[in-house]
ModelCIF file with pLDDT and N, C-alpha, C, O atoms, coordinates in Angstrom:
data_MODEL
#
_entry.id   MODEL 
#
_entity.id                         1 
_entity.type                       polymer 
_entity.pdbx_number_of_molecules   1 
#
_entity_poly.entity_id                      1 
_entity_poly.type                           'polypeptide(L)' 
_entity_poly.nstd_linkage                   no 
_entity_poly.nstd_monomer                   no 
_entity_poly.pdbx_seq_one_letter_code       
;(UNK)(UNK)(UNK)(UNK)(UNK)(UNK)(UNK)(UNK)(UNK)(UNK)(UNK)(UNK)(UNK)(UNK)(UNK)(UNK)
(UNK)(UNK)(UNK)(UNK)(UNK)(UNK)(UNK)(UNK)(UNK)(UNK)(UNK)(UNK)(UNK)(UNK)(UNK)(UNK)
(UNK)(UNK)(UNK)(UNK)(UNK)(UNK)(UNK)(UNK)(UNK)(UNK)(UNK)(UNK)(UNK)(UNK)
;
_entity_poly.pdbx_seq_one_letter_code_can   XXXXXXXXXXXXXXXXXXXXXXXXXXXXXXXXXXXXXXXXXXXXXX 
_entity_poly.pdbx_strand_id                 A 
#
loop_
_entity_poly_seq.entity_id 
_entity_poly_seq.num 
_entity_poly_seq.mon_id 
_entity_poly_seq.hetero 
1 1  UNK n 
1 2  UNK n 
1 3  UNK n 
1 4  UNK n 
1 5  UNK n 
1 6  UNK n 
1 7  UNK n 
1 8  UNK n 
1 9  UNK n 
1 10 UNK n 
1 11 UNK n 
1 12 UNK n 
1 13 UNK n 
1 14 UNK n 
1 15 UNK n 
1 16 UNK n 
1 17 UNK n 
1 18 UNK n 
1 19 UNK n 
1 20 UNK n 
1 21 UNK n 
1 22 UNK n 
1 23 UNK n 
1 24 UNK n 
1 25 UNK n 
1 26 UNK n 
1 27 UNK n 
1 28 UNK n 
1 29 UNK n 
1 30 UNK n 
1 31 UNK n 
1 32 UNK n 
1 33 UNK n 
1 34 UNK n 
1 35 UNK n 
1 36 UNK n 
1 37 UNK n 
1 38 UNK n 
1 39 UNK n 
1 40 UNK n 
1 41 UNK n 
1 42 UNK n 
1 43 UNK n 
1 44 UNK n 
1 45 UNK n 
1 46 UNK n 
#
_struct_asym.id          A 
_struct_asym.entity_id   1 
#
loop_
_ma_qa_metric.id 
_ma_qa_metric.mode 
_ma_qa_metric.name 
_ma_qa_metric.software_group_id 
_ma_qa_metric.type 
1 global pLDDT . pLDDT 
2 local  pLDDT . pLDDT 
#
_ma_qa_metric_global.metric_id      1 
_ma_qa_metric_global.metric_value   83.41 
_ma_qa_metric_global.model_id       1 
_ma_qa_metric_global.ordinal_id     1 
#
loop_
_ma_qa_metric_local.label_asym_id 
_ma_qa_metric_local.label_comp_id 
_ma_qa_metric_local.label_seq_id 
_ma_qa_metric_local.metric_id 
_ma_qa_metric_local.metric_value 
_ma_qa_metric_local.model_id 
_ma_qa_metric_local.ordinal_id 
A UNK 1  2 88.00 1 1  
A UNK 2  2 90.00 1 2  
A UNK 3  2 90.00 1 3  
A UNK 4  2 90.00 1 4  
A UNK 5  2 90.00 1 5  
A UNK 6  2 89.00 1 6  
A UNK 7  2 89.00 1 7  
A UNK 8  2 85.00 1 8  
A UNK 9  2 82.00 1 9  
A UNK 10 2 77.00 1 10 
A UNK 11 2 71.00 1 11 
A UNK 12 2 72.00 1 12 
A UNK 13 2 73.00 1 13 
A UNK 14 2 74.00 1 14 
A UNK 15 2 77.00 1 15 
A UNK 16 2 79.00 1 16 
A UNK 17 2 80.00 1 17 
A UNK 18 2 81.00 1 18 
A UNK 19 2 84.00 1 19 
A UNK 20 2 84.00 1 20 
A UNK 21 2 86.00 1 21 
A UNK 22 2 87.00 1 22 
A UNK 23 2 85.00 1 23 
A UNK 24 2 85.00 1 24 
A UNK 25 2 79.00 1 25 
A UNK 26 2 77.00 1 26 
A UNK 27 2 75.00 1 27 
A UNK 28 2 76.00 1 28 
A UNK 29 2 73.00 1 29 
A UNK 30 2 74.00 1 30 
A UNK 31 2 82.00 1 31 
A UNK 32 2 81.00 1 32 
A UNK 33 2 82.00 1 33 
A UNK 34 2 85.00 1 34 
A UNK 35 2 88.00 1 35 
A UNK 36 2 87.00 1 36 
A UNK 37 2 87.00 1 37 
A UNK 38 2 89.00 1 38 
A UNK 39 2 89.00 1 39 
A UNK 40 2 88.00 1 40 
A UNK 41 2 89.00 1 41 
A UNK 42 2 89.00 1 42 
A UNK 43 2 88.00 1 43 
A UNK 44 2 90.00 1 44 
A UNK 45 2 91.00 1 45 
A UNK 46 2 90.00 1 46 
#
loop_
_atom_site.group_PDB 
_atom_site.id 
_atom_site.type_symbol 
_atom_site.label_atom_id 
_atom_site.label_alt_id 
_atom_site.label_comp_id 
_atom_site.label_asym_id 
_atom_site.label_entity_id 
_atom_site.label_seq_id 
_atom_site.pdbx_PDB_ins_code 
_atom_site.Cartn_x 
_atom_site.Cartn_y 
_atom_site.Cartn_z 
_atom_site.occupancy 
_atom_site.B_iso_or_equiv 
_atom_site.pdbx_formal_charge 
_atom_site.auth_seq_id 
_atom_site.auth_comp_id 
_atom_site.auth_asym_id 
_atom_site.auth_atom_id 
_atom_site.pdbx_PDB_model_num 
ATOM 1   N N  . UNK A 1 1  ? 51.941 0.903  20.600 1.00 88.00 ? 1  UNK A N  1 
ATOM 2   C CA . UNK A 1 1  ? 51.427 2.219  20.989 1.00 88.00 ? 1  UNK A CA 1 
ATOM 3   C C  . UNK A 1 1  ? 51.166 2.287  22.486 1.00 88.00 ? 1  UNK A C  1 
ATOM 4   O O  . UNK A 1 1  ? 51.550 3.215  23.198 1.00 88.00 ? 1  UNK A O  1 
ATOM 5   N N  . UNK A 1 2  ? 50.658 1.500  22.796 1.00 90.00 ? 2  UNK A N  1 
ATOM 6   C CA . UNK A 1 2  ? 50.434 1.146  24.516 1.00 90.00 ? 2  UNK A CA 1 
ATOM 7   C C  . UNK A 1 2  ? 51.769 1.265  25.429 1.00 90.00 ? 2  UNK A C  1 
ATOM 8   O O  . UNK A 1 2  ? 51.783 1.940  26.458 1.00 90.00 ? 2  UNK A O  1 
ATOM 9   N N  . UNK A 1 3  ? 52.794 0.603  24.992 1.00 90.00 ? 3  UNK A N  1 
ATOM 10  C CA . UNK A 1 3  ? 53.867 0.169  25.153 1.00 90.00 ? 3  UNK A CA 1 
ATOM 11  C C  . UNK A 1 3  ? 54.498 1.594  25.773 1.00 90.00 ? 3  UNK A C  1 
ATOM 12  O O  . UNK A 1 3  ? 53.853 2.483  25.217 1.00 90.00 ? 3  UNK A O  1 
ATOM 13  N N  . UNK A 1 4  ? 55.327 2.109  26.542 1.00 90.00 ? 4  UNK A N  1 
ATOM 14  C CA . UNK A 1 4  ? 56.094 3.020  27.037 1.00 90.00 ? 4  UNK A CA 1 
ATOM 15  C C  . UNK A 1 4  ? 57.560 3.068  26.258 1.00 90.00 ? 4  UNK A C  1 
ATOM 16  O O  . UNK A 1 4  ? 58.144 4.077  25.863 1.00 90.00 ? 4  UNK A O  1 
ATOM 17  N N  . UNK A 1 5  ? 57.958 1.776  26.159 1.00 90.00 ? 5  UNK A N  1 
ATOM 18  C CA . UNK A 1 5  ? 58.703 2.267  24.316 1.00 90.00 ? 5  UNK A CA 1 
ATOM 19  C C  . UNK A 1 5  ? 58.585 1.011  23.875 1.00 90.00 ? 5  UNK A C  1 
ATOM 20  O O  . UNK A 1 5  ? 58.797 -0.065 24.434 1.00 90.00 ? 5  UNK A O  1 
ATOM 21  N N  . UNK A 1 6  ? 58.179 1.320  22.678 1.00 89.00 ? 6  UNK A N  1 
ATOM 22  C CA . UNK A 1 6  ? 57.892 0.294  21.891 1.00 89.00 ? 6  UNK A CA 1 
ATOM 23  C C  . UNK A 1 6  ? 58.543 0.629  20.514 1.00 89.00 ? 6  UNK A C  1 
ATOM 24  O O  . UNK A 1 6  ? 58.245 1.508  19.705 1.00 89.00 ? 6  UNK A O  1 
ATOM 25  N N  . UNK A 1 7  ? 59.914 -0.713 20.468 1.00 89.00 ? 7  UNK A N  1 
ATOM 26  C CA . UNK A 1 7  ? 60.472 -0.660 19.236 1.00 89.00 ? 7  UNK A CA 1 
ATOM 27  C C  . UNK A 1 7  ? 60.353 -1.424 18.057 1.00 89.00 ? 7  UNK A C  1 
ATOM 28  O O  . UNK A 1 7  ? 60.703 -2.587 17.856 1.00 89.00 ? 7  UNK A O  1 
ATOM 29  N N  . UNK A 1 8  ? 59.727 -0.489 17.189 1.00 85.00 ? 8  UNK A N  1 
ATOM 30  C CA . UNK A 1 8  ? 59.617 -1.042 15.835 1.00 85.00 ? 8  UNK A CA 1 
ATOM 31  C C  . UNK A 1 8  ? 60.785 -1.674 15.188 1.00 85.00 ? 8  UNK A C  1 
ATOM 32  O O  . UNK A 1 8  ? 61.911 -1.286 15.499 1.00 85.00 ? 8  UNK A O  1 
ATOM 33  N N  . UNK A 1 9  ? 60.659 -2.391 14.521 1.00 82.00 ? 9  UNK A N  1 
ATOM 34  C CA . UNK A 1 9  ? 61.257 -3.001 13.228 1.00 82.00 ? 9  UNK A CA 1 
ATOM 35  C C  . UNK A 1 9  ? 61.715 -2.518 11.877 1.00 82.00 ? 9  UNK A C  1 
ATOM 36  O O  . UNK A 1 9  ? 60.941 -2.908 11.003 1.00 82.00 ? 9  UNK A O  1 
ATOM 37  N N  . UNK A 1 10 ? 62.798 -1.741 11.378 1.00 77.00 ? 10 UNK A N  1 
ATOM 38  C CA . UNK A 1 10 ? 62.779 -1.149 10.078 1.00 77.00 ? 10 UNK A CA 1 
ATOM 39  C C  . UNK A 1 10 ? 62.103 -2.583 8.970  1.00 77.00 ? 10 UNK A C  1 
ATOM 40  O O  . UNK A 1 10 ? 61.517 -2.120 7.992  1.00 77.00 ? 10 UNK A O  1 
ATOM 41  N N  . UNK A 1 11 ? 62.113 -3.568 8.997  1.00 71.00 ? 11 UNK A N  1 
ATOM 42  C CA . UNK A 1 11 ? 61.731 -4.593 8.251  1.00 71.00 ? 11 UNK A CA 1 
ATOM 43  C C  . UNK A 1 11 ? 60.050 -4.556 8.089  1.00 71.00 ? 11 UNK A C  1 
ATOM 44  O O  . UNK A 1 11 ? 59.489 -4.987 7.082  1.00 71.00 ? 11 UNK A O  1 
ATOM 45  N N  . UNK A 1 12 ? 59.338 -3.972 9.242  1.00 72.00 ? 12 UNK A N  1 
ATOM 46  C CA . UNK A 1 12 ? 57.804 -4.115 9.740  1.00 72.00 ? 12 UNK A CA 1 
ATOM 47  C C  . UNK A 1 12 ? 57.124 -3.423 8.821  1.00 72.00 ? 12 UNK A C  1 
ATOM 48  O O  . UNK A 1 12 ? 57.531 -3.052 7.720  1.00 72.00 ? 12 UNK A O  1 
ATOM 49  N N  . UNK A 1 13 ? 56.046 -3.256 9.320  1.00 73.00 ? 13 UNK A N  1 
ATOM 50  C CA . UNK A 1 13 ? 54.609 -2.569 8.387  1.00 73.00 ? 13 UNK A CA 1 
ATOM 51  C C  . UNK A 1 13 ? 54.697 -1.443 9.039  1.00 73.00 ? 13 UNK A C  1 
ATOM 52  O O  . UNK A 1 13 ? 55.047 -1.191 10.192 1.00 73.00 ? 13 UNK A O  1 
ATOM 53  N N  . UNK A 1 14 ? 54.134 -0.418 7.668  1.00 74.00 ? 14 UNK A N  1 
ATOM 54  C CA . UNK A 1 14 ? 54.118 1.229  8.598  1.00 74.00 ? 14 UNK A CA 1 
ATOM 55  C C  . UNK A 1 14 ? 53.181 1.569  9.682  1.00 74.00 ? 14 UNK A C  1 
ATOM 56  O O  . UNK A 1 14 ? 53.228 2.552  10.420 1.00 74.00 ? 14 UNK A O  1 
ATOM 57  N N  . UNK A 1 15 ? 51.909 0.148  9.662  1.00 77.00 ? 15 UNK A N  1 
ATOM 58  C CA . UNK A 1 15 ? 51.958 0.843  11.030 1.00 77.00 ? 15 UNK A CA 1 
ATOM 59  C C  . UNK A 1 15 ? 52.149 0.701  11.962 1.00 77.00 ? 15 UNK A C  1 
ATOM 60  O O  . UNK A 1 15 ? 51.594 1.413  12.799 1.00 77.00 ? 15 UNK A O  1 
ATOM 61  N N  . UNK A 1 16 ? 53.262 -0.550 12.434 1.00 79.00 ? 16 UNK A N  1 
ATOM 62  C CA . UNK A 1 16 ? 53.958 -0.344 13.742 1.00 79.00 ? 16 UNK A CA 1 
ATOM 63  C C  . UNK A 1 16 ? 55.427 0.206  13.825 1.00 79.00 ? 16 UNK A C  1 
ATOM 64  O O  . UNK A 1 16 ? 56.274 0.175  14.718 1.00 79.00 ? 16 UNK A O  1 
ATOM 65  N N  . UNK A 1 17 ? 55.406 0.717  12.564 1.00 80.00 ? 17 UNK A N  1 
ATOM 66  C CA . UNK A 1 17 ? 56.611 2.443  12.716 1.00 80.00 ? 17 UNK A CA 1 
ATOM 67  C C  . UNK A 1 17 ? 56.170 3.434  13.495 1.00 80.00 ? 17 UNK A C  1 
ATOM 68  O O  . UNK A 1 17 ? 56.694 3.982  14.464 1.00 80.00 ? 17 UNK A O  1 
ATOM 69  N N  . UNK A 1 18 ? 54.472 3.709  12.605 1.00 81.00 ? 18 UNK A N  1 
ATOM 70  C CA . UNK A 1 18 ? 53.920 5.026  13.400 1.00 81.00 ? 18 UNK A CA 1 
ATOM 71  C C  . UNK A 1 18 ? 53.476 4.676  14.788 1.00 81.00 ? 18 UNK A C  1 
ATOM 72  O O  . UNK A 1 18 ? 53.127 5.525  15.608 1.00 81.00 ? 18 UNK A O  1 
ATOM 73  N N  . UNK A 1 19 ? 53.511 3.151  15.054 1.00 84.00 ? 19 UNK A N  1 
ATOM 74  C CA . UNK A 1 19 ? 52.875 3.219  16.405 1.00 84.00 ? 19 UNK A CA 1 
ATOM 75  C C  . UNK A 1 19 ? 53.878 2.773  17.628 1.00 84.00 ? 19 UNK A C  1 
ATOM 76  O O  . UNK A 1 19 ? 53.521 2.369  18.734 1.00 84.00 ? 19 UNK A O  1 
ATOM 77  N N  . UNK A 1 20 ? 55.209 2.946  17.160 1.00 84.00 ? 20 UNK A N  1 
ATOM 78  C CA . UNK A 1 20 ? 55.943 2.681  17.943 1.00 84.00 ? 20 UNK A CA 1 
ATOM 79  C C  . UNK A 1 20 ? 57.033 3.895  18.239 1.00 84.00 ? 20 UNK A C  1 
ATOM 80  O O  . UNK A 1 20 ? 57.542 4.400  17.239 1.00 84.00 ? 20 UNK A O  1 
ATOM 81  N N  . UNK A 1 21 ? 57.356 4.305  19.292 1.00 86.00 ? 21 UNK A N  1 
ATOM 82  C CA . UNK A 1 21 ? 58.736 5.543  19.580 1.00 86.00 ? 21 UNK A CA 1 
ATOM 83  C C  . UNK A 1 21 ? 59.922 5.322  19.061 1.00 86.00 ? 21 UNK A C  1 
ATOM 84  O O  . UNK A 1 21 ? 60.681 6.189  18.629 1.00 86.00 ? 21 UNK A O  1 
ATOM 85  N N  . UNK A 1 22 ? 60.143 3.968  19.095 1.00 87.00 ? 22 UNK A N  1 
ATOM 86  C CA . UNK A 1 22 ? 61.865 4.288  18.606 1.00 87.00 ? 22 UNK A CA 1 
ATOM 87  C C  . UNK A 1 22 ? 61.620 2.859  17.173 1.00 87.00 ? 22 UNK A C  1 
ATOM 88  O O  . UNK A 1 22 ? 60.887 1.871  17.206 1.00 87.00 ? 22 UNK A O  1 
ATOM 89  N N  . UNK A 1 23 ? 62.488 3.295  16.172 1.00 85.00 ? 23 UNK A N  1 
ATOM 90  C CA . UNK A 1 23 ? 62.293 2.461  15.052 1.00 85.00 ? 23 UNK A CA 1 
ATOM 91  C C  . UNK A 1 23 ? 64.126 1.845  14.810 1.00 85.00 ? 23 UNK A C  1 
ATOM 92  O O  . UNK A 1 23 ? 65.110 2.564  14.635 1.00 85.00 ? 23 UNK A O  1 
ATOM 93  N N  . UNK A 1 24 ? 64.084 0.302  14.882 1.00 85.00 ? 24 UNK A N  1 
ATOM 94  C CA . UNK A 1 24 ? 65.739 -0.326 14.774 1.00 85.00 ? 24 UNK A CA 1 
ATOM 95  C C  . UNK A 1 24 ? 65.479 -0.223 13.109 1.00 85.00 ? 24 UNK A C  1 
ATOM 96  O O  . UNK A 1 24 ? 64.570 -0.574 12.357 1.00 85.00 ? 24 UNK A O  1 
ATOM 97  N N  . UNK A 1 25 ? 66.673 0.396  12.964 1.00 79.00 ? 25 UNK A N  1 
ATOM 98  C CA . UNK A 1 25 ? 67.164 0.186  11.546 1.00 79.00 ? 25 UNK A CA 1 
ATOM 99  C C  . UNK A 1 25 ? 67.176 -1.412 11.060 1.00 79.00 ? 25 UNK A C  1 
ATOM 100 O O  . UNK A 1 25 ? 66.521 -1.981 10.186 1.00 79.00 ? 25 UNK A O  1 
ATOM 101 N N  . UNK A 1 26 ? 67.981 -1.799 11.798 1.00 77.00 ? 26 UNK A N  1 
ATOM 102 C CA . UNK A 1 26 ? 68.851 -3.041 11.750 1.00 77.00 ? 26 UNK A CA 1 
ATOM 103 C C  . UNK A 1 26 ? 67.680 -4.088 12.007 1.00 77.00 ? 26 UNK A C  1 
ATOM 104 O O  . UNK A 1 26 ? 67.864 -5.292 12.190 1.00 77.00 ? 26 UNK A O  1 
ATOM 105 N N  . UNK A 1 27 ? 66.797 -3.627 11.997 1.00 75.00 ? 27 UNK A N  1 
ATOM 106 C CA . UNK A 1 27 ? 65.254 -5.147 12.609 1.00 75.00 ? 27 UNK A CA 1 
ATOM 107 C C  . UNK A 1 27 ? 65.994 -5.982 13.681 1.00 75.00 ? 27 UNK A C  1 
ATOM 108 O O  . UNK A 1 27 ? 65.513 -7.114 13.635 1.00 75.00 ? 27 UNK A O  1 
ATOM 109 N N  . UNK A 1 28 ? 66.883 -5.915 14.553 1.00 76.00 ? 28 UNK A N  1 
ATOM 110 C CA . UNK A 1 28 ? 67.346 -6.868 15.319 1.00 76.00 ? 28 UNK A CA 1 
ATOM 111 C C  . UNK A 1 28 ? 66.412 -6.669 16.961 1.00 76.00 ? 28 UNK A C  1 
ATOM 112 O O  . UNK A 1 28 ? 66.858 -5.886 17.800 1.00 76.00 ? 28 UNK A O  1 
ATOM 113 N N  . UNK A 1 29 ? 65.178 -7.442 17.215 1.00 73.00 ? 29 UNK A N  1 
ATOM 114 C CA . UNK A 1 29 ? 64.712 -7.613 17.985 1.00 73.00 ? 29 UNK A CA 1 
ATOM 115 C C  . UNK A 1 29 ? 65.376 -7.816 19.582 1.00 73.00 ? 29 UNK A C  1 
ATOM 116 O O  . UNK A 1 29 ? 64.792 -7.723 20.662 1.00 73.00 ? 29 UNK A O  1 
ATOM 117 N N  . UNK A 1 30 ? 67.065 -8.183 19.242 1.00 74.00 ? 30 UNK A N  1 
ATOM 118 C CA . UNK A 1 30 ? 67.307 -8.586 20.703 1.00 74.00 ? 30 UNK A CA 1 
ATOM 119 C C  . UNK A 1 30 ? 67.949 -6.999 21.230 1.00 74.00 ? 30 UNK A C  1 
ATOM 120 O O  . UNK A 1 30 ? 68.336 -6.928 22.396 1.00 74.00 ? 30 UNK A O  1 
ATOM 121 N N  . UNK A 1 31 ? 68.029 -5.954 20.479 1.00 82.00 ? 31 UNK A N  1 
ATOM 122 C CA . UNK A 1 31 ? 68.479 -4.879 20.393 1.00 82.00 ? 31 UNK A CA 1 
ATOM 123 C C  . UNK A 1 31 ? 67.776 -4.296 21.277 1.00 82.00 ? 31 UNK A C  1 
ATOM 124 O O  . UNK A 1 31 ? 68.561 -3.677 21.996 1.00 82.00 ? 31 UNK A O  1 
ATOM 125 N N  . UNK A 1 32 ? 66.981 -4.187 21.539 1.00 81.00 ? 32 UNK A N  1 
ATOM 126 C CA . UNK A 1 32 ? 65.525 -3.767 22.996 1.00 81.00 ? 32 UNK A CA 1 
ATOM 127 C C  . UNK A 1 32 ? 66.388 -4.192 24.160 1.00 81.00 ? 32 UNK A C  1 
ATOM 128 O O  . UNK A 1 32 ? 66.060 -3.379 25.024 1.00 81.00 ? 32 UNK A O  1 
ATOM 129 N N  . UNK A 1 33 ? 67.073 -4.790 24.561 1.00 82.00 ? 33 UNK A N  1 
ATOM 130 C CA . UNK A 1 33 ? 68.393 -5.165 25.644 1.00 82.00 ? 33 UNK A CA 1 
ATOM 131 C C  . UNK A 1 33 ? 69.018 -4.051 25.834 1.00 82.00 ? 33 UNK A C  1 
ATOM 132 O O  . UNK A 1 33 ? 68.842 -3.366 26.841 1.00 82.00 ? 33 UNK A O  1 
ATOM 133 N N  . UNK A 1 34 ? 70.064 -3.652 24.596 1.00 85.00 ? 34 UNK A N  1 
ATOM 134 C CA . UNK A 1 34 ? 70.687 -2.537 23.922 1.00 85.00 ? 34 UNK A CA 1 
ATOM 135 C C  . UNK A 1 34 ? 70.429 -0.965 24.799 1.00 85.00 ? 34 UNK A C  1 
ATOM 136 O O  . UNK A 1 34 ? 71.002 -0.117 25.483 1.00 85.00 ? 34 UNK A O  1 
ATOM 137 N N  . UNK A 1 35 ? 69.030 -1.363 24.145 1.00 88.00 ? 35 UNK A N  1 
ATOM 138 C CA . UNK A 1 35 ? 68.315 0.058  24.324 1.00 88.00 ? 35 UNK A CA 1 
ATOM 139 C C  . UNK A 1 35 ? 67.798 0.052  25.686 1.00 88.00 ? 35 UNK A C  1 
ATOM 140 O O  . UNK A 1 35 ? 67.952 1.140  26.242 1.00 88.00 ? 35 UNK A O  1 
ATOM 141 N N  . UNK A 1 36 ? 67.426 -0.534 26.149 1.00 87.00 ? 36 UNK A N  1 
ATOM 142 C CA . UNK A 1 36 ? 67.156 -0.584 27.964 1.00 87.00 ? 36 UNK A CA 1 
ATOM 143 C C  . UNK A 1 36 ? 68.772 0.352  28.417 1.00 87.00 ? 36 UNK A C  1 
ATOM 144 O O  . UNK A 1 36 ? 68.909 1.561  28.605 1.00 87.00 ? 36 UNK A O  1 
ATOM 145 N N  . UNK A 1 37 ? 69.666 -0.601 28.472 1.00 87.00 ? 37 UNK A N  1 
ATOM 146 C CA . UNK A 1 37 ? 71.024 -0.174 28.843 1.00 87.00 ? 37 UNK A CA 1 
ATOM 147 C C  . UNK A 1 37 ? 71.646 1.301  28.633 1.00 87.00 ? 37 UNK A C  1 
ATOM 148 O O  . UNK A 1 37 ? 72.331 2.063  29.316 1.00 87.00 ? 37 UNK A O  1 
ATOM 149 N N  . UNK A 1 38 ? 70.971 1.326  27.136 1.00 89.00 ? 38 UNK A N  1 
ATOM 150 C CA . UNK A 1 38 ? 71.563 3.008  26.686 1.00 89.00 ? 38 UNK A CA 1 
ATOM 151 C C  . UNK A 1 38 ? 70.645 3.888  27.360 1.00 89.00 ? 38 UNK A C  1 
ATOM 152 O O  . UNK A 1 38 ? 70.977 5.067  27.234 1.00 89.00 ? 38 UNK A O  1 
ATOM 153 N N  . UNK A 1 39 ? 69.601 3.704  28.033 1.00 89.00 ? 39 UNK A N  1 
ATOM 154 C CA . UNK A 1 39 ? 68.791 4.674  28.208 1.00 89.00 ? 39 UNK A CA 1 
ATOM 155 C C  . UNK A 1 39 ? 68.944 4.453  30.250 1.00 89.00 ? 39 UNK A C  1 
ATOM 156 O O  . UNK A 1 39 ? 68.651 5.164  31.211 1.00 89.00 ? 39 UNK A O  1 
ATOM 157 N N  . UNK A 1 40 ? 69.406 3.413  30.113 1.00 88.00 ? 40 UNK A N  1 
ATOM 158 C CA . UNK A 1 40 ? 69.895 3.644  31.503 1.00 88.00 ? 40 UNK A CA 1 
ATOM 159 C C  . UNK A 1 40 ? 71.158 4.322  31.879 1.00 88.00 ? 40 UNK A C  1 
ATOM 160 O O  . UNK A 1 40 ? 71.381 4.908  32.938 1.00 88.00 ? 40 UNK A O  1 
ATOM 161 N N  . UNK A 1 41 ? 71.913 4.174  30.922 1.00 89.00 ? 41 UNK A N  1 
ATOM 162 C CA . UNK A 1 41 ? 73.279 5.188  31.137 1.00 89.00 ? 41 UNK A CA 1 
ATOM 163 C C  . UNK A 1 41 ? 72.925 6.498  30.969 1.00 89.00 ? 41 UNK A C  1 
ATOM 164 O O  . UNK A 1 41 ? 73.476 7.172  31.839 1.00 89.00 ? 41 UNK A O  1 
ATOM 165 N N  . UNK A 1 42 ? 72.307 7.103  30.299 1.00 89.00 ? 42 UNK A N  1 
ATOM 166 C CA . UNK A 1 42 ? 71.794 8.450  30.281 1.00 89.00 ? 42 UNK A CA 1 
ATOM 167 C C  . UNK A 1 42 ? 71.419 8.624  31.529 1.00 89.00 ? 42 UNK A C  1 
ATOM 168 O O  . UNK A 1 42 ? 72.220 9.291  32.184 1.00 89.00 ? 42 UNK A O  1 
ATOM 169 N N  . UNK A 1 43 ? 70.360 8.212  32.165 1.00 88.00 ? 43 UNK A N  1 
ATOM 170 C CA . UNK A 1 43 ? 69.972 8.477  33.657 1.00 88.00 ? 43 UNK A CA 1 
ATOM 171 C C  . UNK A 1 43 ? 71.345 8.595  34.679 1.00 88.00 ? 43 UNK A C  1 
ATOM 172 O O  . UNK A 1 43 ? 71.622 9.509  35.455 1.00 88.00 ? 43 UNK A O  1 
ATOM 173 N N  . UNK A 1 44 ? 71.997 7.509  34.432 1.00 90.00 ? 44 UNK A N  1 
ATOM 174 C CA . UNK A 1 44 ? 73.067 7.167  35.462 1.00 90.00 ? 44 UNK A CA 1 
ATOM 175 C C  . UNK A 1 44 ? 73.798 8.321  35.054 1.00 90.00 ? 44 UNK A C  1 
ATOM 176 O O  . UNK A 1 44 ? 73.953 9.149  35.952 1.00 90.00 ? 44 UNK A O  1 
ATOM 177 N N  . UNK A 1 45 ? 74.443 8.690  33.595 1.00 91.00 ? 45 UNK A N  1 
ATOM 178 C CA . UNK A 1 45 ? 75.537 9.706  33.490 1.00 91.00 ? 45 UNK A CA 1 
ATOM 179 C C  . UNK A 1 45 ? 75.086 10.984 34.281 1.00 91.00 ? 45 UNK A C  1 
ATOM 180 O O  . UNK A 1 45 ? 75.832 11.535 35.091 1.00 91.00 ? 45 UNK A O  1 
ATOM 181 N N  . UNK A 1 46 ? 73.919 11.385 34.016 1.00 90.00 ? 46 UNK A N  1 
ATOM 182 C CA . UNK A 1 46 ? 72.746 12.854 34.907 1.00 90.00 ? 46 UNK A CA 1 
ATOM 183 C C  . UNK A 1 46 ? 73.526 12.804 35.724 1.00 90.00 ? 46 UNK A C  1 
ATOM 184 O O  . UNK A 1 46 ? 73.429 13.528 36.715 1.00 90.00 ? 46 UNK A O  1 
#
């Protein structure tokens, strides 16, 4: 919740679903890499 994005785990407890912005289907923790990158191409594509 603190976190500026903080990705949950589809595998986790509901409440670090509700307390997190983006939820991985896939529970793959190294996926937060992923998601840095995709959200930097959005900026960059702008």
């Amino acid at each position: 919740a603190q976190a500026d994005v903080g990705v949950a785990m589809n595998t986790g407890t509901s409440a670090a679903k509700e307390a997190g912005n983006m939820v991985d289907l896939d529970s793959d923790p190294t996926k937060l890499i992923e998601i840095v990158e995709i959200g930097k191409q959005l900026l960059i594509t702008r």
